[in-house]
N, C-alpha and C. Protein backbone atom coordinates (compact mmCIF):
# COMPACT_ATOMS: atom_id res chain seq x y z
N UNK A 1 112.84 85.63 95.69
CA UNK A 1 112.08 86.74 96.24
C UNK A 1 110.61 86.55 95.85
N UNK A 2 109.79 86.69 97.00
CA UNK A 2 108.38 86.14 96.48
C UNK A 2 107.52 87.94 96.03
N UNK A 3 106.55 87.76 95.71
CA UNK A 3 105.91 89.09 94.95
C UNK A 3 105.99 89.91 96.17
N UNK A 4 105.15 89.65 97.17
CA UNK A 4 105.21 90.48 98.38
C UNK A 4 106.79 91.75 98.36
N UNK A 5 107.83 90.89 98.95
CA UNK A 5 109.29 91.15 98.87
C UNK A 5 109.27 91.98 97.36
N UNK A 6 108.97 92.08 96.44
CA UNK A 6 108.49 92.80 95.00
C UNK A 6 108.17 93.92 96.07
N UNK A 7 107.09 93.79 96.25
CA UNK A 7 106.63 95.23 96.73
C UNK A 7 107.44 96.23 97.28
N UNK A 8 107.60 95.54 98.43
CA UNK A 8 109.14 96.28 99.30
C UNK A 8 109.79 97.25 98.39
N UNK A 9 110.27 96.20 97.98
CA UNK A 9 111.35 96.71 97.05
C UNK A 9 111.14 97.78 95.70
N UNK A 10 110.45 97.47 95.04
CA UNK A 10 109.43 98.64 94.11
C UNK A 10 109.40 99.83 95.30
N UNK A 11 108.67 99.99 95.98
CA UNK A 11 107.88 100.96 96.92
C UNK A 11 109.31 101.50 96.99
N UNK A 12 110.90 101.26 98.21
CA UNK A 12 111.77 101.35 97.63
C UNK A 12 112.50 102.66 97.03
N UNK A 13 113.00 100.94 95.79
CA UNK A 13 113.17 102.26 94.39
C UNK A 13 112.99 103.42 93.84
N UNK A 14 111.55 102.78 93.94
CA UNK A 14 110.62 104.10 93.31
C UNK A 14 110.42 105.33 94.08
N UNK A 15 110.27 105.49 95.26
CA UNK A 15 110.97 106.85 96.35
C UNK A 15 112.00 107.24 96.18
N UNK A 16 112.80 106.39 96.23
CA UNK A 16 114.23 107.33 96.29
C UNK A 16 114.74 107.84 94.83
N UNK A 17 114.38 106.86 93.80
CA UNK A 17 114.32 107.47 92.25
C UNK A 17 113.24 108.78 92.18
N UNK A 18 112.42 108.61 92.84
CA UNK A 18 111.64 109.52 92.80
C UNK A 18 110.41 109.59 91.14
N UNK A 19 110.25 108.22 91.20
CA UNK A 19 109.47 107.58 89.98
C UNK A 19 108.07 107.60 90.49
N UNK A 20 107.19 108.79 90.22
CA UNK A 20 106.14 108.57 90.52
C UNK A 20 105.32 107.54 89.41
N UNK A 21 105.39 107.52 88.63
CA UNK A 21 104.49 106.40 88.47
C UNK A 21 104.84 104.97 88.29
N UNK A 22 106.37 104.70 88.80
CA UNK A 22 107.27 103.49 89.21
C UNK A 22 106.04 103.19 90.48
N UNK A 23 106.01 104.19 91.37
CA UNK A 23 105.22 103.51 92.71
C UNK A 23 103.81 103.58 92.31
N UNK A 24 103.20 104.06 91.87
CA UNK A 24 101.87 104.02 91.73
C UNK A 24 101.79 102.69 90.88
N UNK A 25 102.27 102.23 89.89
CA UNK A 25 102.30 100.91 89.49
C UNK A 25 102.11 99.69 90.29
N UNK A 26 102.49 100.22 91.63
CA UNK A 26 102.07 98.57 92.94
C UNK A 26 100.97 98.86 93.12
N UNK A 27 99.86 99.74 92.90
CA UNK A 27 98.83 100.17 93.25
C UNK A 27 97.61 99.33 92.42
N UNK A 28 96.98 99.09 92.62
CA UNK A 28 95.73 98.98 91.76
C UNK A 28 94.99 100.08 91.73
N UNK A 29 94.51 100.05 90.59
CA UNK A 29 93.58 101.62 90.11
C UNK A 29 92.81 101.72 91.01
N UNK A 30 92.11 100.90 91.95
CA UNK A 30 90.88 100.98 92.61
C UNK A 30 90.97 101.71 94.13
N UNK A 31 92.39 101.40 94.74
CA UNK A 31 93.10 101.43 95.68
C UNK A 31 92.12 102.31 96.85
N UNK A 32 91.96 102.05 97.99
CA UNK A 32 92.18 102.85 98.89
C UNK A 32 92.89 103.37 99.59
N UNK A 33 93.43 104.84 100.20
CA UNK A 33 94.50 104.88 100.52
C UNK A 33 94.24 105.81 101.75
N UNK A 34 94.72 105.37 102.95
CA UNK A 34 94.52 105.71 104.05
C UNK A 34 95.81 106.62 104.74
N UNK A 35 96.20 107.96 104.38
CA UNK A 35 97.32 108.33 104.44
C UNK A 35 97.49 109.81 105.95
N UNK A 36 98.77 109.41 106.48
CA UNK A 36 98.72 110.59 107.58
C UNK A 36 98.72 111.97 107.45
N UNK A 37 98.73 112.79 105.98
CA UNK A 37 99.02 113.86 105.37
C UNK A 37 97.84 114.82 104.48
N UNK A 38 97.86 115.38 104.48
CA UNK A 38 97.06 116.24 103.82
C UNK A 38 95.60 115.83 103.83
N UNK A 39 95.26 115.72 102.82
CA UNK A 39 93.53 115.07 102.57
C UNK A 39 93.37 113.95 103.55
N UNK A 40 93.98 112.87 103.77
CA UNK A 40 94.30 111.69 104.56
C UNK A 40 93.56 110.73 103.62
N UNK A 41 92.57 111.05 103.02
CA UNK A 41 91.47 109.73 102.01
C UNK A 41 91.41 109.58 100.74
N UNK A 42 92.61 109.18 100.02
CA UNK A 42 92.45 108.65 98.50
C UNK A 42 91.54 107.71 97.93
N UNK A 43 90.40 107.96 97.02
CA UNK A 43 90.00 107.05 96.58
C UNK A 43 90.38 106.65 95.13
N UNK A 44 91.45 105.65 94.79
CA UNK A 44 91.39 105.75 93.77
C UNK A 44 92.94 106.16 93.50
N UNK A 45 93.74 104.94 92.45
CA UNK A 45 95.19 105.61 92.15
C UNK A 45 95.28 106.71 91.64
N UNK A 46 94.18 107.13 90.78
CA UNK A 46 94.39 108.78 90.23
C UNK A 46 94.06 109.71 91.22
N UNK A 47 93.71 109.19 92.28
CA UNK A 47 93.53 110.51 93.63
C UNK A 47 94.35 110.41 93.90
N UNK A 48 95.72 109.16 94.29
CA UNK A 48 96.31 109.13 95.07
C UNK A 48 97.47 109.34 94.40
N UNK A 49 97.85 109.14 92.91
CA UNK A 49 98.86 109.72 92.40
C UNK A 49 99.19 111.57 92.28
N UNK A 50 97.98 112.25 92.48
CA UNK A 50 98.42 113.44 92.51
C UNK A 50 99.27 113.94 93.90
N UNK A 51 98.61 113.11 94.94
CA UNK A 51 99.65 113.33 96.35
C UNK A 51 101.00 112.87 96.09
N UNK A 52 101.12 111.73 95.78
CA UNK A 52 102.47 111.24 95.51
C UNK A 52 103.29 112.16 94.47
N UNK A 53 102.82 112.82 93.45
CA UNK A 53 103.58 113.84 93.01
C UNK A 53 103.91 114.77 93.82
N UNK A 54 102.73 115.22 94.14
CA UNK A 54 103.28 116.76 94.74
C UNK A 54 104.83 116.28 95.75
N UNK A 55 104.10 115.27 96.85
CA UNK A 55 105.35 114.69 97.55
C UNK A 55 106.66 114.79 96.74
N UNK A 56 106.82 113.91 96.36
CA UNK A 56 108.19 113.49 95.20
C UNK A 56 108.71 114.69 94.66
N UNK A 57 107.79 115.39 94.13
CA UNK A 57 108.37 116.60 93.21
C UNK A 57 108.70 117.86 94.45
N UNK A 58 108.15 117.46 95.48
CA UNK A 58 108.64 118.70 96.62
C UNK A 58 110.31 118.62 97.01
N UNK A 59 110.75 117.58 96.75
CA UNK A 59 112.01 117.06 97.49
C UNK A 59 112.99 117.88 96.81
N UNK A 60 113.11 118.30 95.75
CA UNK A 60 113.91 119.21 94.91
C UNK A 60 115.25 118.23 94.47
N UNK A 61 116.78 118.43 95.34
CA UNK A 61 118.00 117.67 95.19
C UNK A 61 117.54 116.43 96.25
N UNK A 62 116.72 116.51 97.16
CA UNK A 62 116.82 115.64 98.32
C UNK A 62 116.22 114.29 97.69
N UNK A 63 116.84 112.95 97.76
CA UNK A 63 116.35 111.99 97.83
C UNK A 63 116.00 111.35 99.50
N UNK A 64 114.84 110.59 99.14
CA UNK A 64 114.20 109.69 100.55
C UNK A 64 114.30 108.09 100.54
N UNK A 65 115.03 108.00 101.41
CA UNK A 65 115.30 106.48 102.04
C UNK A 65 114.81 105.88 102.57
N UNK A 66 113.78 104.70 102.33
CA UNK A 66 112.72 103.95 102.70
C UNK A 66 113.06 102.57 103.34
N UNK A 67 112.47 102.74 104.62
CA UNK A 67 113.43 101.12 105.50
C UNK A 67 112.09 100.43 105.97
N UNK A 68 111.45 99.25 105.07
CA UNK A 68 110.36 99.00 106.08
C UNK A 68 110.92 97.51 107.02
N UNK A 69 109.91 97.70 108.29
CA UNK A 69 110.28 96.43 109.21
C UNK A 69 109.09 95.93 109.38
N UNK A 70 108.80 95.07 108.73
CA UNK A 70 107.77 94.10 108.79
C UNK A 70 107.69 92.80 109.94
N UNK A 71 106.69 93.38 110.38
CA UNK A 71 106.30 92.63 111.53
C UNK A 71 105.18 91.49 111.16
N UNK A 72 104.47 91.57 110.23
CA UNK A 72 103.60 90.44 110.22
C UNK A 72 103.10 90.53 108.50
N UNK A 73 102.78 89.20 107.77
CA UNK A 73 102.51 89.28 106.65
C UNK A 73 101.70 87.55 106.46
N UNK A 74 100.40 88.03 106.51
CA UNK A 74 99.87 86.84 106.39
C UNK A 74 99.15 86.51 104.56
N UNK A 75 99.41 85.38 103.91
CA UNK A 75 98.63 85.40 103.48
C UNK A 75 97.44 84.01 102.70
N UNK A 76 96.14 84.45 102.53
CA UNK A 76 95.44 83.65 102.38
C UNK A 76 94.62 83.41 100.97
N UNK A 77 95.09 83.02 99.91
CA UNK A 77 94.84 82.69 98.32
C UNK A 77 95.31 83.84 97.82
N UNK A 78 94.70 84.47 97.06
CA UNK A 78 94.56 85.71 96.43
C UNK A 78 94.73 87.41 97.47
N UNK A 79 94.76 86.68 98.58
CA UNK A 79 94.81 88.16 99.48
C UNK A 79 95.77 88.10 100.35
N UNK A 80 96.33 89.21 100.70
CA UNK A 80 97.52 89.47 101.79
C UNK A 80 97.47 90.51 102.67
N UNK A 81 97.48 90.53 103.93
CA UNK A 81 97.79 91.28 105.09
C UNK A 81 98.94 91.17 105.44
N UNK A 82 99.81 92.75 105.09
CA UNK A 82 101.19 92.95 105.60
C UNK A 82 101.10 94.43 106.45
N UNK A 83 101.68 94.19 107.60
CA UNK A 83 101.71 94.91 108.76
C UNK A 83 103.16 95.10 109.07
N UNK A 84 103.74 96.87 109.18
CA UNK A 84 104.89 97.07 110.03
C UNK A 84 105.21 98.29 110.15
N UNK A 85 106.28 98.61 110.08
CA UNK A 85 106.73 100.10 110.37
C UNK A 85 107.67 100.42 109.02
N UNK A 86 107.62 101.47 109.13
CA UNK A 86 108.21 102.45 107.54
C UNK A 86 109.15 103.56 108.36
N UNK A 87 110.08 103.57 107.97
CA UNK A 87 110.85 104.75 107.97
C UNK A 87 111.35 105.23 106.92
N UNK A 88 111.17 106.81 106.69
CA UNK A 88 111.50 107.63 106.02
C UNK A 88 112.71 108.38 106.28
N UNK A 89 114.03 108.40 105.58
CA UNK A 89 114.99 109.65 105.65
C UNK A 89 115.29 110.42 104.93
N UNK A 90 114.99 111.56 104.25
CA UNK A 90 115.81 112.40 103.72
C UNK A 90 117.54 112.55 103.55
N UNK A 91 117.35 112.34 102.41
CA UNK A 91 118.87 112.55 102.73
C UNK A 91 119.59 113.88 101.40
N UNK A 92 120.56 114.53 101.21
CA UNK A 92 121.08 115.07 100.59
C UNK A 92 122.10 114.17 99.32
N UNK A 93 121.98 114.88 98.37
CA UNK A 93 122.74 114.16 97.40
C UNK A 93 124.07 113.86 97.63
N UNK A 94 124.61 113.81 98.89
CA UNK A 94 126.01 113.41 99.17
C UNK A 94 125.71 112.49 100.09
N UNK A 95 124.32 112.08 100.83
CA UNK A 95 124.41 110.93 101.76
C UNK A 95 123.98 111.25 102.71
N UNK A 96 124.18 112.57 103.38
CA UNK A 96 123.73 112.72 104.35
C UNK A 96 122.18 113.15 104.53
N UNK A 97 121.88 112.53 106.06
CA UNK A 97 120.45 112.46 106.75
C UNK A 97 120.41 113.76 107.59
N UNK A 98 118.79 113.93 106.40
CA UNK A 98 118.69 115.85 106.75
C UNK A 98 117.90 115.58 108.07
N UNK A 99 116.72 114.62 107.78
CA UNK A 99 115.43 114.43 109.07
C UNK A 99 115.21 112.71 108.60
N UNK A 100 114.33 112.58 109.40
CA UNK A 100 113.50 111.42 109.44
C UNK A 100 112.37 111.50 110.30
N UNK A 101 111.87 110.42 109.67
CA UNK A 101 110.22 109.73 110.65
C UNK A 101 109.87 108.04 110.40
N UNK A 102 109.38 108.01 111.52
CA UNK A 102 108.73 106.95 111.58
C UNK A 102 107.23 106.74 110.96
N UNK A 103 106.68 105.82 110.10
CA UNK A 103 105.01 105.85 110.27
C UNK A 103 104.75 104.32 110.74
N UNK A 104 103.64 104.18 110.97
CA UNK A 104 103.42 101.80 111.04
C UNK A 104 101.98 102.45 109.60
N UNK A 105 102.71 100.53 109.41
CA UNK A 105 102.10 101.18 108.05
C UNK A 105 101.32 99.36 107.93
N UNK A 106 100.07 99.50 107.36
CA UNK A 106 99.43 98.59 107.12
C UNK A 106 99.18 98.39 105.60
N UNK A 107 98.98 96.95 104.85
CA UNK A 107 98.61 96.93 103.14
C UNK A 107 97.65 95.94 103.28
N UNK A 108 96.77 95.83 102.65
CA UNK A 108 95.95 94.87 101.89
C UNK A 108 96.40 94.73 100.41
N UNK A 109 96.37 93.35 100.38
CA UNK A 109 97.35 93.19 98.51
C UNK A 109 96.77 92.19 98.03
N UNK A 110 96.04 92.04 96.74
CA UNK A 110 95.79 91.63 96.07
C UNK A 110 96.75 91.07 95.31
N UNK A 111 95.80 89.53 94.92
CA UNK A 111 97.16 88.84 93.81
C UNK A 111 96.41 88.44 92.53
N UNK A 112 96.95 89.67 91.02
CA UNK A 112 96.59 89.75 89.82
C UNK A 112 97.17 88.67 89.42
N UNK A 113 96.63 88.64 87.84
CA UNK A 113 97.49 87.48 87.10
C UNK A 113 98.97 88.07 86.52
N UNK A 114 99.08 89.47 86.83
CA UNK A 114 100.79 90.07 86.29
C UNK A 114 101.26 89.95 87.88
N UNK A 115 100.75 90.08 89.07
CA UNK A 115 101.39 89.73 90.46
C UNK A 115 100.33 90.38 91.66
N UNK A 116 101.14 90.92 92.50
CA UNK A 116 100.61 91.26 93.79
C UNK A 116 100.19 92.69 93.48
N UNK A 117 99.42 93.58 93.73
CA UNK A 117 99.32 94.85 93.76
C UNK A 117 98.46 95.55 95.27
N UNK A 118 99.14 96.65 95.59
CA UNK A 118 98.44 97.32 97.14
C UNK A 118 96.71 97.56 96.77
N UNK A 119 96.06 97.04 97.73
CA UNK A 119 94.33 97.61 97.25
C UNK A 119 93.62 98.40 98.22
N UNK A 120 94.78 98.42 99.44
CA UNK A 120 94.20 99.32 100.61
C UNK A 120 95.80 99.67 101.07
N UNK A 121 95.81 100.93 101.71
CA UNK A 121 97.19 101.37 102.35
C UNK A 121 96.41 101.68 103.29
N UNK A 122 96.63 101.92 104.62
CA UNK A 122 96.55 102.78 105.92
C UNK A 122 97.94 103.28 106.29
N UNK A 123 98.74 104.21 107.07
CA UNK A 123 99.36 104.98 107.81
C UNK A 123 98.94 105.64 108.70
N UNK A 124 100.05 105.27 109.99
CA UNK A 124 99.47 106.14 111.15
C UNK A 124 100.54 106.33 111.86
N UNK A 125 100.17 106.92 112.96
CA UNK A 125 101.49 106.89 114.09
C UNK A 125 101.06 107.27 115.35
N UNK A 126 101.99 106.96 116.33
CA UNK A 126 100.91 106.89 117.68
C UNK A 126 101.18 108.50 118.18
N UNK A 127 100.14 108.82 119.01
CA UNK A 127 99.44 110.16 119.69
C UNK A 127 100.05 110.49 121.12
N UNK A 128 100.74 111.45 121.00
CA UNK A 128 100.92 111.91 122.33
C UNK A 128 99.63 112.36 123.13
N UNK A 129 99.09 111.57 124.23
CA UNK A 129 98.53 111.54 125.00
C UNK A 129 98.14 112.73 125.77
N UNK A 130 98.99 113.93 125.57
CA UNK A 130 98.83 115.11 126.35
C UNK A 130 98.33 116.19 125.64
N UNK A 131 99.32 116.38 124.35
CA UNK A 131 99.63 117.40 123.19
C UNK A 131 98.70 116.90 122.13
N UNK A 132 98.36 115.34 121.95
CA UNK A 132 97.33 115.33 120.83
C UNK A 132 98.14 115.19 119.51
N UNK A 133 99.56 115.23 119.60
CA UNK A 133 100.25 115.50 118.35
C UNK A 133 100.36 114.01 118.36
N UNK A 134 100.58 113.82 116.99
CA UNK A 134 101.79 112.75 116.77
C UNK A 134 103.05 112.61 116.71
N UNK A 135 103.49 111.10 116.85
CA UNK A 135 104.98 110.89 117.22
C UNK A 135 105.59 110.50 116.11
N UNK A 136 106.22 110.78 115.38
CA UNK A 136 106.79 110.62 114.23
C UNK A 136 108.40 110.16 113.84
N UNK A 137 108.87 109.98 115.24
CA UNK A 137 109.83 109.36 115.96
C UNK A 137 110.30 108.81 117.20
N UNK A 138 109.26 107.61 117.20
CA UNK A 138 109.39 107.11 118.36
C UNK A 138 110.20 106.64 119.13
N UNK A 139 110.24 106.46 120.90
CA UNK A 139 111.33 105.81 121.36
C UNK A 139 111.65 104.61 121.00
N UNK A 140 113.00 104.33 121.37
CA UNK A 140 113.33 103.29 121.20
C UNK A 140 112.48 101.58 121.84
N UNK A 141 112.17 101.01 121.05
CA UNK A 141 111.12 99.81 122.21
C UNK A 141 112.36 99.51 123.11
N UNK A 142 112.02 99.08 124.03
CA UNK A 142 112.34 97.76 124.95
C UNK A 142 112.85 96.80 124.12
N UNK A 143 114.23 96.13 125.23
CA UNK A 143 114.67 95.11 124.21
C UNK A 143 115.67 95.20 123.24
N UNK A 144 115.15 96.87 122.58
CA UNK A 144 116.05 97.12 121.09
C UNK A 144 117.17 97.92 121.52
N UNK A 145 117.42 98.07 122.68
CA UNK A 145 119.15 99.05 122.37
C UNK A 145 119.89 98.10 122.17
């Protein structure tokens, strides 16, 4: 498993344990964080760890199930561009799926001498064209049934 695949997997864990500072640990202190929720502009893991609490600690019994599909991950020395989609599920402490969403989710990652760490996040999701809202569960693509 190369560091990248680390990430995944941390990011992960650490949601559904509900370890806030398990996930803030992929972070570098410096981080920018480009998020679809509240403030939307973290500067900084200590900005961005107080969102991630509140998140985490809102869930009460509910744990969240994190599926990312990575579509592209390039990288070049010390730096990495990973690009894909994230899904989120809620689920109840017996398994079952309360809701879900979709986000596409972009990283910039830095590579320390302890490993890889996130130094930019973006999240987004695409815009209904009429309503202005976002889609937070999109159709199915083409191709995929």
């Amino acid at each position: 498993m190369n560091g990248i695949d680390q990430i995944e997997r941390r990011y992960v864990e650490a949601v559904f344990e509900k370890d806030v500072a398990g996930l803030l640990a992929i972070y570098d202190e410096r981080a920018i964080v480009f998020n679809l929720w509240n403030k939307g502009h973290y500067d900084g893991r200590a900005a961005w760890g107080q969102s991630v609490a509140d998140w985490l600690g809102s869930l009460g019994d509910e744990r969240v199930r994190v599926a990312f599909q990575r579509l592209s991950c390039i990288v070049e020395g010390n730096s990495a561009f990973w690009c894909g989609n994230v899904d989120y599920a809620a689920v109840s402490p017996s398994g079952e799926v309360l809701r879900s969403m979709q986000n596409r989710l972009t990283w910039q990652l830095g590579r320390r001498d302890d490993g890889w760490v996130i130094v930019h996040e973006h999240t987004s999701a695409a815009a209904d064209p009429e309503t202005l809202k976002v889609i937070l569960d999109p159709p199915a693509q083409k191709g995929s049934e």
